[in-house]
PDB file of N, CA and C in Angstrom:
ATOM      1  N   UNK A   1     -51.930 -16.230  -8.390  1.00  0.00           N
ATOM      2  CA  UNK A   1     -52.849 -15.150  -8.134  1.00  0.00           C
ATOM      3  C   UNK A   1     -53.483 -14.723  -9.452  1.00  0.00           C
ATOM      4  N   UNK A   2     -54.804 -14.563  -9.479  1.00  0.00           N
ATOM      5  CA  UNK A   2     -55.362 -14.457 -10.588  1.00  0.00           C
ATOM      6  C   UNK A   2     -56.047 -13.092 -10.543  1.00  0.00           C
ATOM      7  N   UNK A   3     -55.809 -12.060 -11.668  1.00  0.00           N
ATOM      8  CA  UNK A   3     -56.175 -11.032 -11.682  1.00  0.00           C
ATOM      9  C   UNK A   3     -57.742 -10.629 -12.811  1.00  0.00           C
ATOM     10  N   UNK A   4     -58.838 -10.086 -12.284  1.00  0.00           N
ATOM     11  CA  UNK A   4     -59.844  -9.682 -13.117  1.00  0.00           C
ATOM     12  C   UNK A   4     -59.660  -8.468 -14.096  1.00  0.00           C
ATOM     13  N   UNK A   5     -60.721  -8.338 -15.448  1.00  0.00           N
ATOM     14  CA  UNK A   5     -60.384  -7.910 -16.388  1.00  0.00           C
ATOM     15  C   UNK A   5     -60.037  -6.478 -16.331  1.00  0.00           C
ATOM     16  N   UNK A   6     -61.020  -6.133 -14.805  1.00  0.00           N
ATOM     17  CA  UNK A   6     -60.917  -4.577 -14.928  1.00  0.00           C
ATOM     18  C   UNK A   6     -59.156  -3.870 -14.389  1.00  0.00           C
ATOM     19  N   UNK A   7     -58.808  -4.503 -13.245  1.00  0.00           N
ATOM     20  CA  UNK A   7     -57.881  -4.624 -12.624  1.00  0.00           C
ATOM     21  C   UNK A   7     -56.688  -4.210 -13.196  1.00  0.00           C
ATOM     22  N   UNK A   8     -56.412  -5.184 -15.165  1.00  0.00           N
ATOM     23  CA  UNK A   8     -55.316  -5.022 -16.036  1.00  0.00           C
ATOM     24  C   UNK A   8     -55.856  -3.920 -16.673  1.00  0.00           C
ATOM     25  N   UNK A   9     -57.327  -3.907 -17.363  1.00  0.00           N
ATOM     26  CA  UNK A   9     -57.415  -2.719 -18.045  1.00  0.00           C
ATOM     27  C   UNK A   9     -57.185  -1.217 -17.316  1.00  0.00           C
ATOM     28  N   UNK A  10     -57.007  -1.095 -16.086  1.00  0.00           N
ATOM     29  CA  UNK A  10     -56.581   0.060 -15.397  1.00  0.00           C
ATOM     30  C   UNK A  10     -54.909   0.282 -15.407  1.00  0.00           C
ATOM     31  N   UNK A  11     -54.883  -0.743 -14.908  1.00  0.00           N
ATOM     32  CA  UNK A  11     -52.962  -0.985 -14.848  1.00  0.00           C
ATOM     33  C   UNK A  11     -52.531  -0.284 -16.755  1.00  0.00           C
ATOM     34  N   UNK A  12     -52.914  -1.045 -17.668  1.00  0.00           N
ATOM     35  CA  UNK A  12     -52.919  -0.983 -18.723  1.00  0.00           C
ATOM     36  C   UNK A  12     -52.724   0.441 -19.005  1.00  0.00           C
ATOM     37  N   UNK A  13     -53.660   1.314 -18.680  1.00  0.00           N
ATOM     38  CA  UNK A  13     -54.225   2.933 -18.480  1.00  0.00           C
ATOM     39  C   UNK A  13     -53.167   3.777 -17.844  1.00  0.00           C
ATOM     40  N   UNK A  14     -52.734   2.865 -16.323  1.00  0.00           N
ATOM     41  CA  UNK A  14     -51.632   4.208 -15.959  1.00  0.00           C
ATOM     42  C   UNK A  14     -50.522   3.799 -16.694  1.00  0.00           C
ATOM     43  N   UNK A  15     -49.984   2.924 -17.279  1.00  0.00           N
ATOM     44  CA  UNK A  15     -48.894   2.496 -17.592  1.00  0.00           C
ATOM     45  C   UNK A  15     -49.067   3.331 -19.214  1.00  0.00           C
ATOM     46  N   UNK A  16     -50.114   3.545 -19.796  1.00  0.00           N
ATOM     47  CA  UNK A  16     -49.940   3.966 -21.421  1.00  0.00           C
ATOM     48  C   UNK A  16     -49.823   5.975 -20.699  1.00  0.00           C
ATOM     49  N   UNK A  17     -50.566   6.410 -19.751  1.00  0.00           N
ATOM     50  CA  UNK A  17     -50.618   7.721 -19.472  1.00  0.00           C
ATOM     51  C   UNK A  17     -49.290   7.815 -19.046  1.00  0.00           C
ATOM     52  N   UNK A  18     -47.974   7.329 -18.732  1.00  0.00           N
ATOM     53  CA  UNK A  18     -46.464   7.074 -17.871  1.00  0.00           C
ATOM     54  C   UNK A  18     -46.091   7.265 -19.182  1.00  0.00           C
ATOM     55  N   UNK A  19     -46.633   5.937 -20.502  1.00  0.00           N
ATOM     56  CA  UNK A  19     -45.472   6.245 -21.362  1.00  0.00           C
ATOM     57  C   UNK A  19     -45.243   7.066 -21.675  1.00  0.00           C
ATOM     58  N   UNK A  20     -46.885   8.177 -22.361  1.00  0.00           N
ATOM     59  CA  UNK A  20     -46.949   9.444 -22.985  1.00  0.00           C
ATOM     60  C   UNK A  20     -45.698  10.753 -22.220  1.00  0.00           C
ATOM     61  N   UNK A  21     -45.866  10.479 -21.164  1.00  0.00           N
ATOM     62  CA  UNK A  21     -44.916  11.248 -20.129  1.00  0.00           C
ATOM     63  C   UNK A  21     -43.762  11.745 -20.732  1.00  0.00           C
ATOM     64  N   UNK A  22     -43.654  10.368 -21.280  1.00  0.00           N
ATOM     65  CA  UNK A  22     -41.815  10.678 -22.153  1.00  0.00           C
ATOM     66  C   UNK A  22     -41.953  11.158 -23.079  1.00  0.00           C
ATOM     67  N   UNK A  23     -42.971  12.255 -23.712  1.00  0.00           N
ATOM     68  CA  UNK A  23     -43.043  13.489 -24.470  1.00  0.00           C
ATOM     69  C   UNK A  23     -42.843  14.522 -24.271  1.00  0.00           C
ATOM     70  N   UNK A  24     -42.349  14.504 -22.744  1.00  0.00           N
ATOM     71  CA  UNK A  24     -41.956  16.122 -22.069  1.00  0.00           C
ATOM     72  C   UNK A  24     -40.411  16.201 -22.282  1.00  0.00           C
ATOM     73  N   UNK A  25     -39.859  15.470 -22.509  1.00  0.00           N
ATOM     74  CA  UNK A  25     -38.386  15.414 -22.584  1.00  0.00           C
ATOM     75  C   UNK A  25     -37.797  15.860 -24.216  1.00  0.00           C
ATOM     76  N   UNK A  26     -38.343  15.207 -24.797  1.00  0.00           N
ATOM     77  CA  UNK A  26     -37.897  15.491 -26.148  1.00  0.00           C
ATOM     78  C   UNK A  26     -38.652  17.479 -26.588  1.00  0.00           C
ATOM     79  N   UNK A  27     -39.628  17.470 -26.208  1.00  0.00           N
ATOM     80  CA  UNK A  27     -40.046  18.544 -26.151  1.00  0.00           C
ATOM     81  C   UNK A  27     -39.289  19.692 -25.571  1.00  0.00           C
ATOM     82  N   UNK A  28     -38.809  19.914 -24.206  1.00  0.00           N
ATOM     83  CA  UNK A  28     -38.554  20.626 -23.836  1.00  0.00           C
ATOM     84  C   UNK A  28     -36.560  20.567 -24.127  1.00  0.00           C
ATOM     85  N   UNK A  29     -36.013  19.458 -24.855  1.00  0.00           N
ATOM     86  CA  UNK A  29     -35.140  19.491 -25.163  1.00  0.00           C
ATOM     87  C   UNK A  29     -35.282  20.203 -27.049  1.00  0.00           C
ATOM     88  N   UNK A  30     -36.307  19.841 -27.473  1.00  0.00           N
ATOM     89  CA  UNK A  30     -36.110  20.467 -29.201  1.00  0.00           C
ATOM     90  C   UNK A  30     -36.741  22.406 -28.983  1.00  0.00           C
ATOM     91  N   UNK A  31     -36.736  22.320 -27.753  1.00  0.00           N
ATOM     92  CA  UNK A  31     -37.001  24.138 -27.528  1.00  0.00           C
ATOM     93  C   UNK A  31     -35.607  24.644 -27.395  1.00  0.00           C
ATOM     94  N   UNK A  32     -35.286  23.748 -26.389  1.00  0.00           N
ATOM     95  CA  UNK A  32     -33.889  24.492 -25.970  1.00  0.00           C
ATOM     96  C   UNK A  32     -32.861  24.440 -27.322  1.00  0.00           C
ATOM     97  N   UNK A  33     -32.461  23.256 -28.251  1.00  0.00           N
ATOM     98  CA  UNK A  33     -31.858  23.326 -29.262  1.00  0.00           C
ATOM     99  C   UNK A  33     -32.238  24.690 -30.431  1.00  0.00           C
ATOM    100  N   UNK A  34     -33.114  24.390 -30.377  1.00  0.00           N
ATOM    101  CA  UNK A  34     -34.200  25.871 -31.465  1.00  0.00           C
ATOM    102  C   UNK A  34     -33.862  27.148 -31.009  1.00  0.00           C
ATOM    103  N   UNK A  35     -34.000  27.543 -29.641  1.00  0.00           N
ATOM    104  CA  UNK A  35     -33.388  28.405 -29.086  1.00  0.00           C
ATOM    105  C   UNK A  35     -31.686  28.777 -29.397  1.00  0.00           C
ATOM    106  N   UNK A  36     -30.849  28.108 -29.453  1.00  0.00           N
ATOM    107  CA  UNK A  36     -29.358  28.090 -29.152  1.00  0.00           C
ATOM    108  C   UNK A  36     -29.117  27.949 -30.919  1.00  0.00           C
ATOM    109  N   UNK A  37     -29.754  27.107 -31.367  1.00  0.00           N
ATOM    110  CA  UNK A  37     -29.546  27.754 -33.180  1.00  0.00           C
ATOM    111  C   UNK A  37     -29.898  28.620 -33.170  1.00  0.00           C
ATOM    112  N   UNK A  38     -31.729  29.558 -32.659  1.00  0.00           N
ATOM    113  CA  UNK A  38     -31.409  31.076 -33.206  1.00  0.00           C
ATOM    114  C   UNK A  38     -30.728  31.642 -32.846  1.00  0.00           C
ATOM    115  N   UNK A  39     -29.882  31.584 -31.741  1.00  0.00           N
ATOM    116  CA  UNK A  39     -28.768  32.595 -31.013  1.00  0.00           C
ATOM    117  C   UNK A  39     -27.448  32.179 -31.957  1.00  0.00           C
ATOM    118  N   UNK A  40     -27.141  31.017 -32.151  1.00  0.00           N
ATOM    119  CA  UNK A  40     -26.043  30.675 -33.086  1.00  0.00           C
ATOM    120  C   UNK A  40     -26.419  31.483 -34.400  1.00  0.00           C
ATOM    121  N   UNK A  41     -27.228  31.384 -35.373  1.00  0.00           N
ATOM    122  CA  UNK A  41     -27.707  31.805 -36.441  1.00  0.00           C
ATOM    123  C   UNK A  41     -27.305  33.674 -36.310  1.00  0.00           C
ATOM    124  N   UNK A  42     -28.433  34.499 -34.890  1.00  0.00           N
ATOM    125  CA  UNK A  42     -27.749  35.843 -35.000  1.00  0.00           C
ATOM    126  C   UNK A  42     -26.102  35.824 -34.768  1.00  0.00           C
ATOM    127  N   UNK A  43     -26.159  35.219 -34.278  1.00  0.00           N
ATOM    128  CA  UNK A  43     -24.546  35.577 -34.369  1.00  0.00           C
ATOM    129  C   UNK A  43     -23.547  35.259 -35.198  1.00  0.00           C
ATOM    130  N   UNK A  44     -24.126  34.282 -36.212  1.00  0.00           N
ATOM    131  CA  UNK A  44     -22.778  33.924 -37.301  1.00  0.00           C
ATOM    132  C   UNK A  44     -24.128  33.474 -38.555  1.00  0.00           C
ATOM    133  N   UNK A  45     -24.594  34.371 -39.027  1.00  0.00           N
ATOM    134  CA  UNK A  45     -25.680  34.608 -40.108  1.00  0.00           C
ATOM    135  C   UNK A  45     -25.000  33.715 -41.326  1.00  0.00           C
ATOM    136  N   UNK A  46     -24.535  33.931 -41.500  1.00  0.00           N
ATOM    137  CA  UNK A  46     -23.091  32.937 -42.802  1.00  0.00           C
ATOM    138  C   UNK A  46     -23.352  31.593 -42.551  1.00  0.00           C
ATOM    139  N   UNK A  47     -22.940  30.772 -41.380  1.00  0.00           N
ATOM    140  CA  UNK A  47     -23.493  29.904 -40.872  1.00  0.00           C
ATOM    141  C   UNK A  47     -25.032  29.193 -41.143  1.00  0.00           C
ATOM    142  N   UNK A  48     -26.073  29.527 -41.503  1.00  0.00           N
ATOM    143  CA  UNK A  48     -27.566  29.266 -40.899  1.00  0.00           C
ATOM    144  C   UNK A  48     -27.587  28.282 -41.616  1.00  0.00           C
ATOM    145  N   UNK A  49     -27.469  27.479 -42.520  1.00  0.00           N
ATOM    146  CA  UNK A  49     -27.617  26.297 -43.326  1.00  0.00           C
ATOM    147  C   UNK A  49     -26.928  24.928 -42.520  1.00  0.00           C
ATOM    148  N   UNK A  50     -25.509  25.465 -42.031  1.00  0.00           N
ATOM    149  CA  UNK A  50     -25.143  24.213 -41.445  1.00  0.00           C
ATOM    150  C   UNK A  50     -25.647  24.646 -40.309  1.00  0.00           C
ATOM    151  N   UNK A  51     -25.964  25.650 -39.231  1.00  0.00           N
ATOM    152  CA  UNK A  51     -26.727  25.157 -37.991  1.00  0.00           C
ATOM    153  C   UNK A  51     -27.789  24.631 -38.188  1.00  0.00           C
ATOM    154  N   UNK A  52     -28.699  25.164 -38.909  1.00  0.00           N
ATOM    155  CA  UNK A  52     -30.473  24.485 -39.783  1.00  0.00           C
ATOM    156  C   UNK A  52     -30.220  22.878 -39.483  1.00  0.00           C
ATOM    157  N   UNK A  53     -29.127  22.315 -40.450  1.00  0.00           N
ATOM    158  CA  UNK A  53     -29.539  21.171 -40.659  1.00  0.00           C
ATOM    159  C   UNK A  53     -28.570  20.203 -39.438  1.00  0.00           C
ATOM    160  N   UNK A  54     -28.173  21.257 -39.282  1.00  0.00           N
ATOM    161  CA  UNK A  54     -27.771  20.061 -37.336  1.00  0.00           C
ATOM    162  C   UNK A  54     -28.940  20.249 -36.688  1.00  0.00           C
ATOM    163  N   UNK A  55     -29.543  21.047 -36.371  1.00  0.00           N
ATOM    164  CA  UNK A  55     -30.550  21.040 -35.087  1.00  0.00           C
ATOM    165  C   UNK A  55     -31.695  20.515 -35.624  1.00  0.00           C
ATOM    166  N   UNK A  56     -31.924  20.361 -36.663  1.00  0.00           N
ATOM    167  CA  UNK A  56     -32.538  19.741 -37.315  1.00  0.00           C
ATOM    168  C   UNK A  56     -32.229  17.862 -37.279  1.00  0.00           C
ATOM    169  N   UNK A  57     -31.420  17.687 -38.063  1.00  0.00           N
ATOM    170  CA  UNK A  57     -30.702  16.196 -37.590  1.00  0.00           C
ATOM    171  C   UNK A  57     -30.980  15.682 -35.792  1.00  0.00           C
ATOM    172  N   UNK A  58     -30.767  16.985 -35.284  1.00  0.00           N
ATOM    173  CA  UNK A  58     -30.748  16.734 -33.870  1.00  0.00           C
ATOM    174  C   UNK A  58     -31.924  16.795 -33.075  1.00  0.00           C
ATOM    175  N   UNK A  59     -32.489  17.063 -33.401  1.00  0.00           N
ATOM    176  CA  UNK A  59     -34.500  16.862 -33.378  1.00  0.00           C
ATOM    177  C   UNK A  59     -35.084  16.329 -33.461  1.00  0.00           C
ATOM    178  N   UNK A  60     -34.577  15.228 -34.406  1.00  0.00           N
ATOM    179  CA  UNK A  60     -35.156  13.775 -35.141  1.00  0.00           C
ATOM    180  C   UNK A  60     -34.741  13.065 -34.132  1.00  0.00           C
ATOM    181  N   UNK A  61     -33.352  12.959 -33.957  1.00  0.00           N
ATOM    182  CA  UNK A  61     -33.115  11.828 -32.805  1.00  0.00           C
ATOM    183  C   UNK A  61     -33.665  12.249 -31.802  1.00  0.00           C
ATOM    184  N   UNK A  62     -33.791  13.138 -31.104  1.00  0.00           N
ATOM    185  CA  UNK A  62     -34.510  13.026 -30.039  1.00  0.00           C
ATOM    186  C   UNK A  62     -36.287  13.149 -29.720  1.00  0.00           C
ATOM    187  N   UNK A  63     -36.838  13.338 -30.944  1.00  0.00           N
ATOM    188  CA  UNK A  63     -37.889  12.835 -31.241  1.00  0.00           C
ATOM    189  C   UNK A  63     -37.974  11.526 -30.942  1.00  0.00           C
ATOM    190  N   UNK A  64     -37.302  10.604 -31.393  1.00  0.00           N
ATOM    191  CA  UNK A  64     -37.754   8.977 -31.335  1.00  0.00           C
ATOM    192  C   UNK A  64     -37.962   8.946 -29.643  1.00  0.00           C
ATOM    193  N   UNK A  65     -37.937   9.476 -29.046  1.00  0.00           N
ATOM    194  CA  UNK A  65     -38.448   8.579 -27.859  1.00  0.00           C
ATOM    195  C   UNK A  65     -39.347   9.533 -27.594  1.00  0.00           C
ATOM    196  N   UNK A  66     -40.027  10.376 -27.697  1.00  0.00           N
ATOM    197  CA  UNK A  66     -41.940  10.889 -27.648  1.00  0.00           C
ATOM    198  C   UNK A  66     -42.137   9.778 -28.883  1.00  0.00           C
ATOM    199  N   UNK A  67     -41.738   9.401 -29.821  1.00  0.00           N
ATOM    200  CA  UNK A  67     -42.447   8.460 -30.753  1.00  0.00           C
ATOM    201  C   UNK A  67     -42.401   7.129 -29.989  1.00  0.00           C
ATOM    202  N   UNK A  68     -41.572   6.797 -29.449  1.00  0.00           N
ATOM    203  CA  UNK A  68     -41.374   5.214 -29.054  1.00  0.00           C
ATOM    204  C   UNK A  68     -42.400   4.931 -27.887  1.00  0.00           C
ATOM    205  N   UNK A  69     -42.435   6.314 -27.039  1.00  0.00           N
ATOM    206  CA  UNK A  69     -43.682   6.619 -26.211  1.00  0.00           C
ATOM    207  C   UNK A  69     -45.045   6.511 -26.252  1.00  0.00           C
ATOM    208  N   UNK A  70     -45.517   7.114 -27.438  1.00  0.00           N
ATOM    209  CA  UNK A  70     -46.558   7.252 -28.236  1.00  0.00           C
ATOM    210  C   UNK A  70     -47.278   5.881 -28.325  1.00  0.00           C
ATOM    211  N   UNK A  71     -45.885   5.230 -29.017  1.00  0.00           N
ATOM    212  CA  UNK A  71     -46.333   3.732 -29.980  1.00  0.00           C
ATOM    213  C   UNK A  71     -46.711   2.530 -28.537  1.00  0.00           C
ATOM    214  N   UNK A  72     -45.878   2.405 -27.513  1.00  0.00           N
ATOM    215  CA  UNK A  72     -46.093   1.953 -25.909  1.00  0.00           C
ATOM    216  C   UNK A  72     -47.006   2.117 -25.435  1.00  0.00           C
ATOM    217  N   UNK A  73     -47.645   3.126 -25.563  1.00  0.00           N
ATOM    218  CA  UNK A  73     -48.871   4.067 -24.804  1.00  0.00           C
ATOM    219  C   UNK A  73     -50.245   3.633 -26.291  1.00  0.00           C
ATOM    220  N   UNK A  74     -50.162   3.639 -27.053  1.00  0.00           N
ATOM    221  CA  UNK A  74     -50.821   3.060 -28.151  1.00  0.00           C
ATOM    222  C   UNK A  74     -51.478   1.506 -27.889  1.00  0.00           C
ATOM    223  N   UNK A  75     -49.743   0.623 -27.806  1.00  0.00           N
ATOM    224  CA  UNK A  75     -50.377  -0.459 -27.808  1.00  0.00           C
ATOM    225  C   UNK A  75     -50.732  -1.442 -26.478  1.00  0.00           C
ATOM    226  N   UNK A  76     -50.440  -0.032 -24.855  1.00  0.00           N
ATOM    227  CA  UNK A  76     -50.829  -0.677 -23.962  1.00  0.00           C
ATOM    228  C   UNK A  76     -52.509  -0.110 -24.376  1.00  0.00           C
ATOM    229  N   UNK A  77     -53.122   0.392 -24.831  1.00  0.00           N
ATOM    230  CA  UNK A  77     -54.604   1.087 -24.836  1.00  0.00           C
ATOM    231  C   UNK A  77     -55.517  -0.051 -25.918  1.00  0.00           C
ATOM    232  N   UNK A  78     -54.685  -0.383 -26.618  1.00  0.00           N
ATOM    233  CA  UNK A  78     -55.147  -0.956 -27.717  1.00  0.00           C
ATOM    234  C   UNK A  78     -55.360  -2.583 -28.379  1.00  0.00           C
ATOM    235  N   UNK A  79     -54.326  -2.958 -27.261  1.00  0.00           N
ATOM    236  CA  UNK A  79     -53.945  -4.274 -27.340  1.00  0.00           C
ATOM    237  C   UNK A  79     -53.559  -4.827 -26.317  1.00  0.00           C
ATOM    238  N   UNK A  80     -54.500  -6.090 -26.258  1.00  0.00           N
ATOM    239  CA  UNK A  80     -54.546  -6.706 -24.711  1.00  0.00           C
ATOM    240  C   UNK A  80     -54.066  -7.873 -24.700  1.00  0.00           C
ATOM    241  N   UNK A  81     -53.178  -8.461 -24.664  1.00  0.00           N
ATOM    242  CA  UNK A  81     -52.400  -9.360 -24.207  1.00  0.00           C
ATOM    243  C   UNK A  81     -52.834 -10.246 -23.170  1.00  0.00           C
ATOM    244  N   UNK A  82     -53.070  -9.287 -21.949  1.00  0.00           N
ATOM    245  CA  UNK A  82     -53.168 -10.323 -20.924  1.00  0.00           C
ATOM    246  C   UNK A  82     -54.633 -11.052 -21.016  1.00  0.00           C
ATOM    247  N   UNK A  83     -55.307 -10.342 -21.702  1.00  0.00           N
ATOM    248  CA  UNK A  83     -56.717 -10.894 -21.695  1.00  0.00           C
ATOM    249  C   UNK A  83     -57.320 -11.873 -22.132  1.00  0.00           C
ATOM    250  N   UNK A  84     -57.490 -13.450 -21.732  1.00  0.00           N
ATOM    251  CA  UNK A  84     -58.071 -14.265 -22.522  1.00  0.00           C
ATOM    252  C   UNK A  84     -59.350 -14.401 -22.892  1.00  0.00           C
TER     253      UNK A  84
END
C-alpha cells in the first residue's frame, strides 16, 4: 500500500502535536514539587539549601521528558524520512 506525500506530512503533524503533549506532565509535576519545598522550607527554614537543591535535582529529571518530547515533535516536523 502506497501512501501520498500529503497523507505522511499530516500523520507526521498529529504525531509531533501528541509528542509536545508530554509537556503537561513534567510541568504540572515541577509545580507540585515547588509547592511542597515551599511548605518544607516554611516549616524547617534551617533546612532551605538542602530542600533547594533536591527539588531542584528533581526538576531536571523530570524535565527530560518535555525535552525528549520537544526533540520527537521537532524532528517529526522537520525531518522526513518517509519521503523520497
Amino acid at each position: 500500500m502506497e501512501f501520498n506525500e500529503n497523507f505522511i506530512l499530516g500523520c507526521s503533524a498529529i504525531g509531533a502535536g501528541l509528542a509536545v503533549i508530554a509537556g503537561i506532565g513534567p510541568g504540572v509535576g515541577q509545580g507540585i514539587a515547588a509547592g511542597h519545598a515551599a511548605a518544607a522550607v516554611g516549616r524547617n527554614p534551617g533546612a532551605k539549601s538542602a530542600i533547594t537543591s533536591t527539588m531542584i535535582l528533581g526538576q531536571a529529571v523530570a524535565e527530560t521528558t518535555g525535552l525528549y518530547g520537544l526533540i520527537v515533535a521537532i524532528l517529526l516536523l522537520f525531518v522526513k524520512p518517509l519521503l523520497w
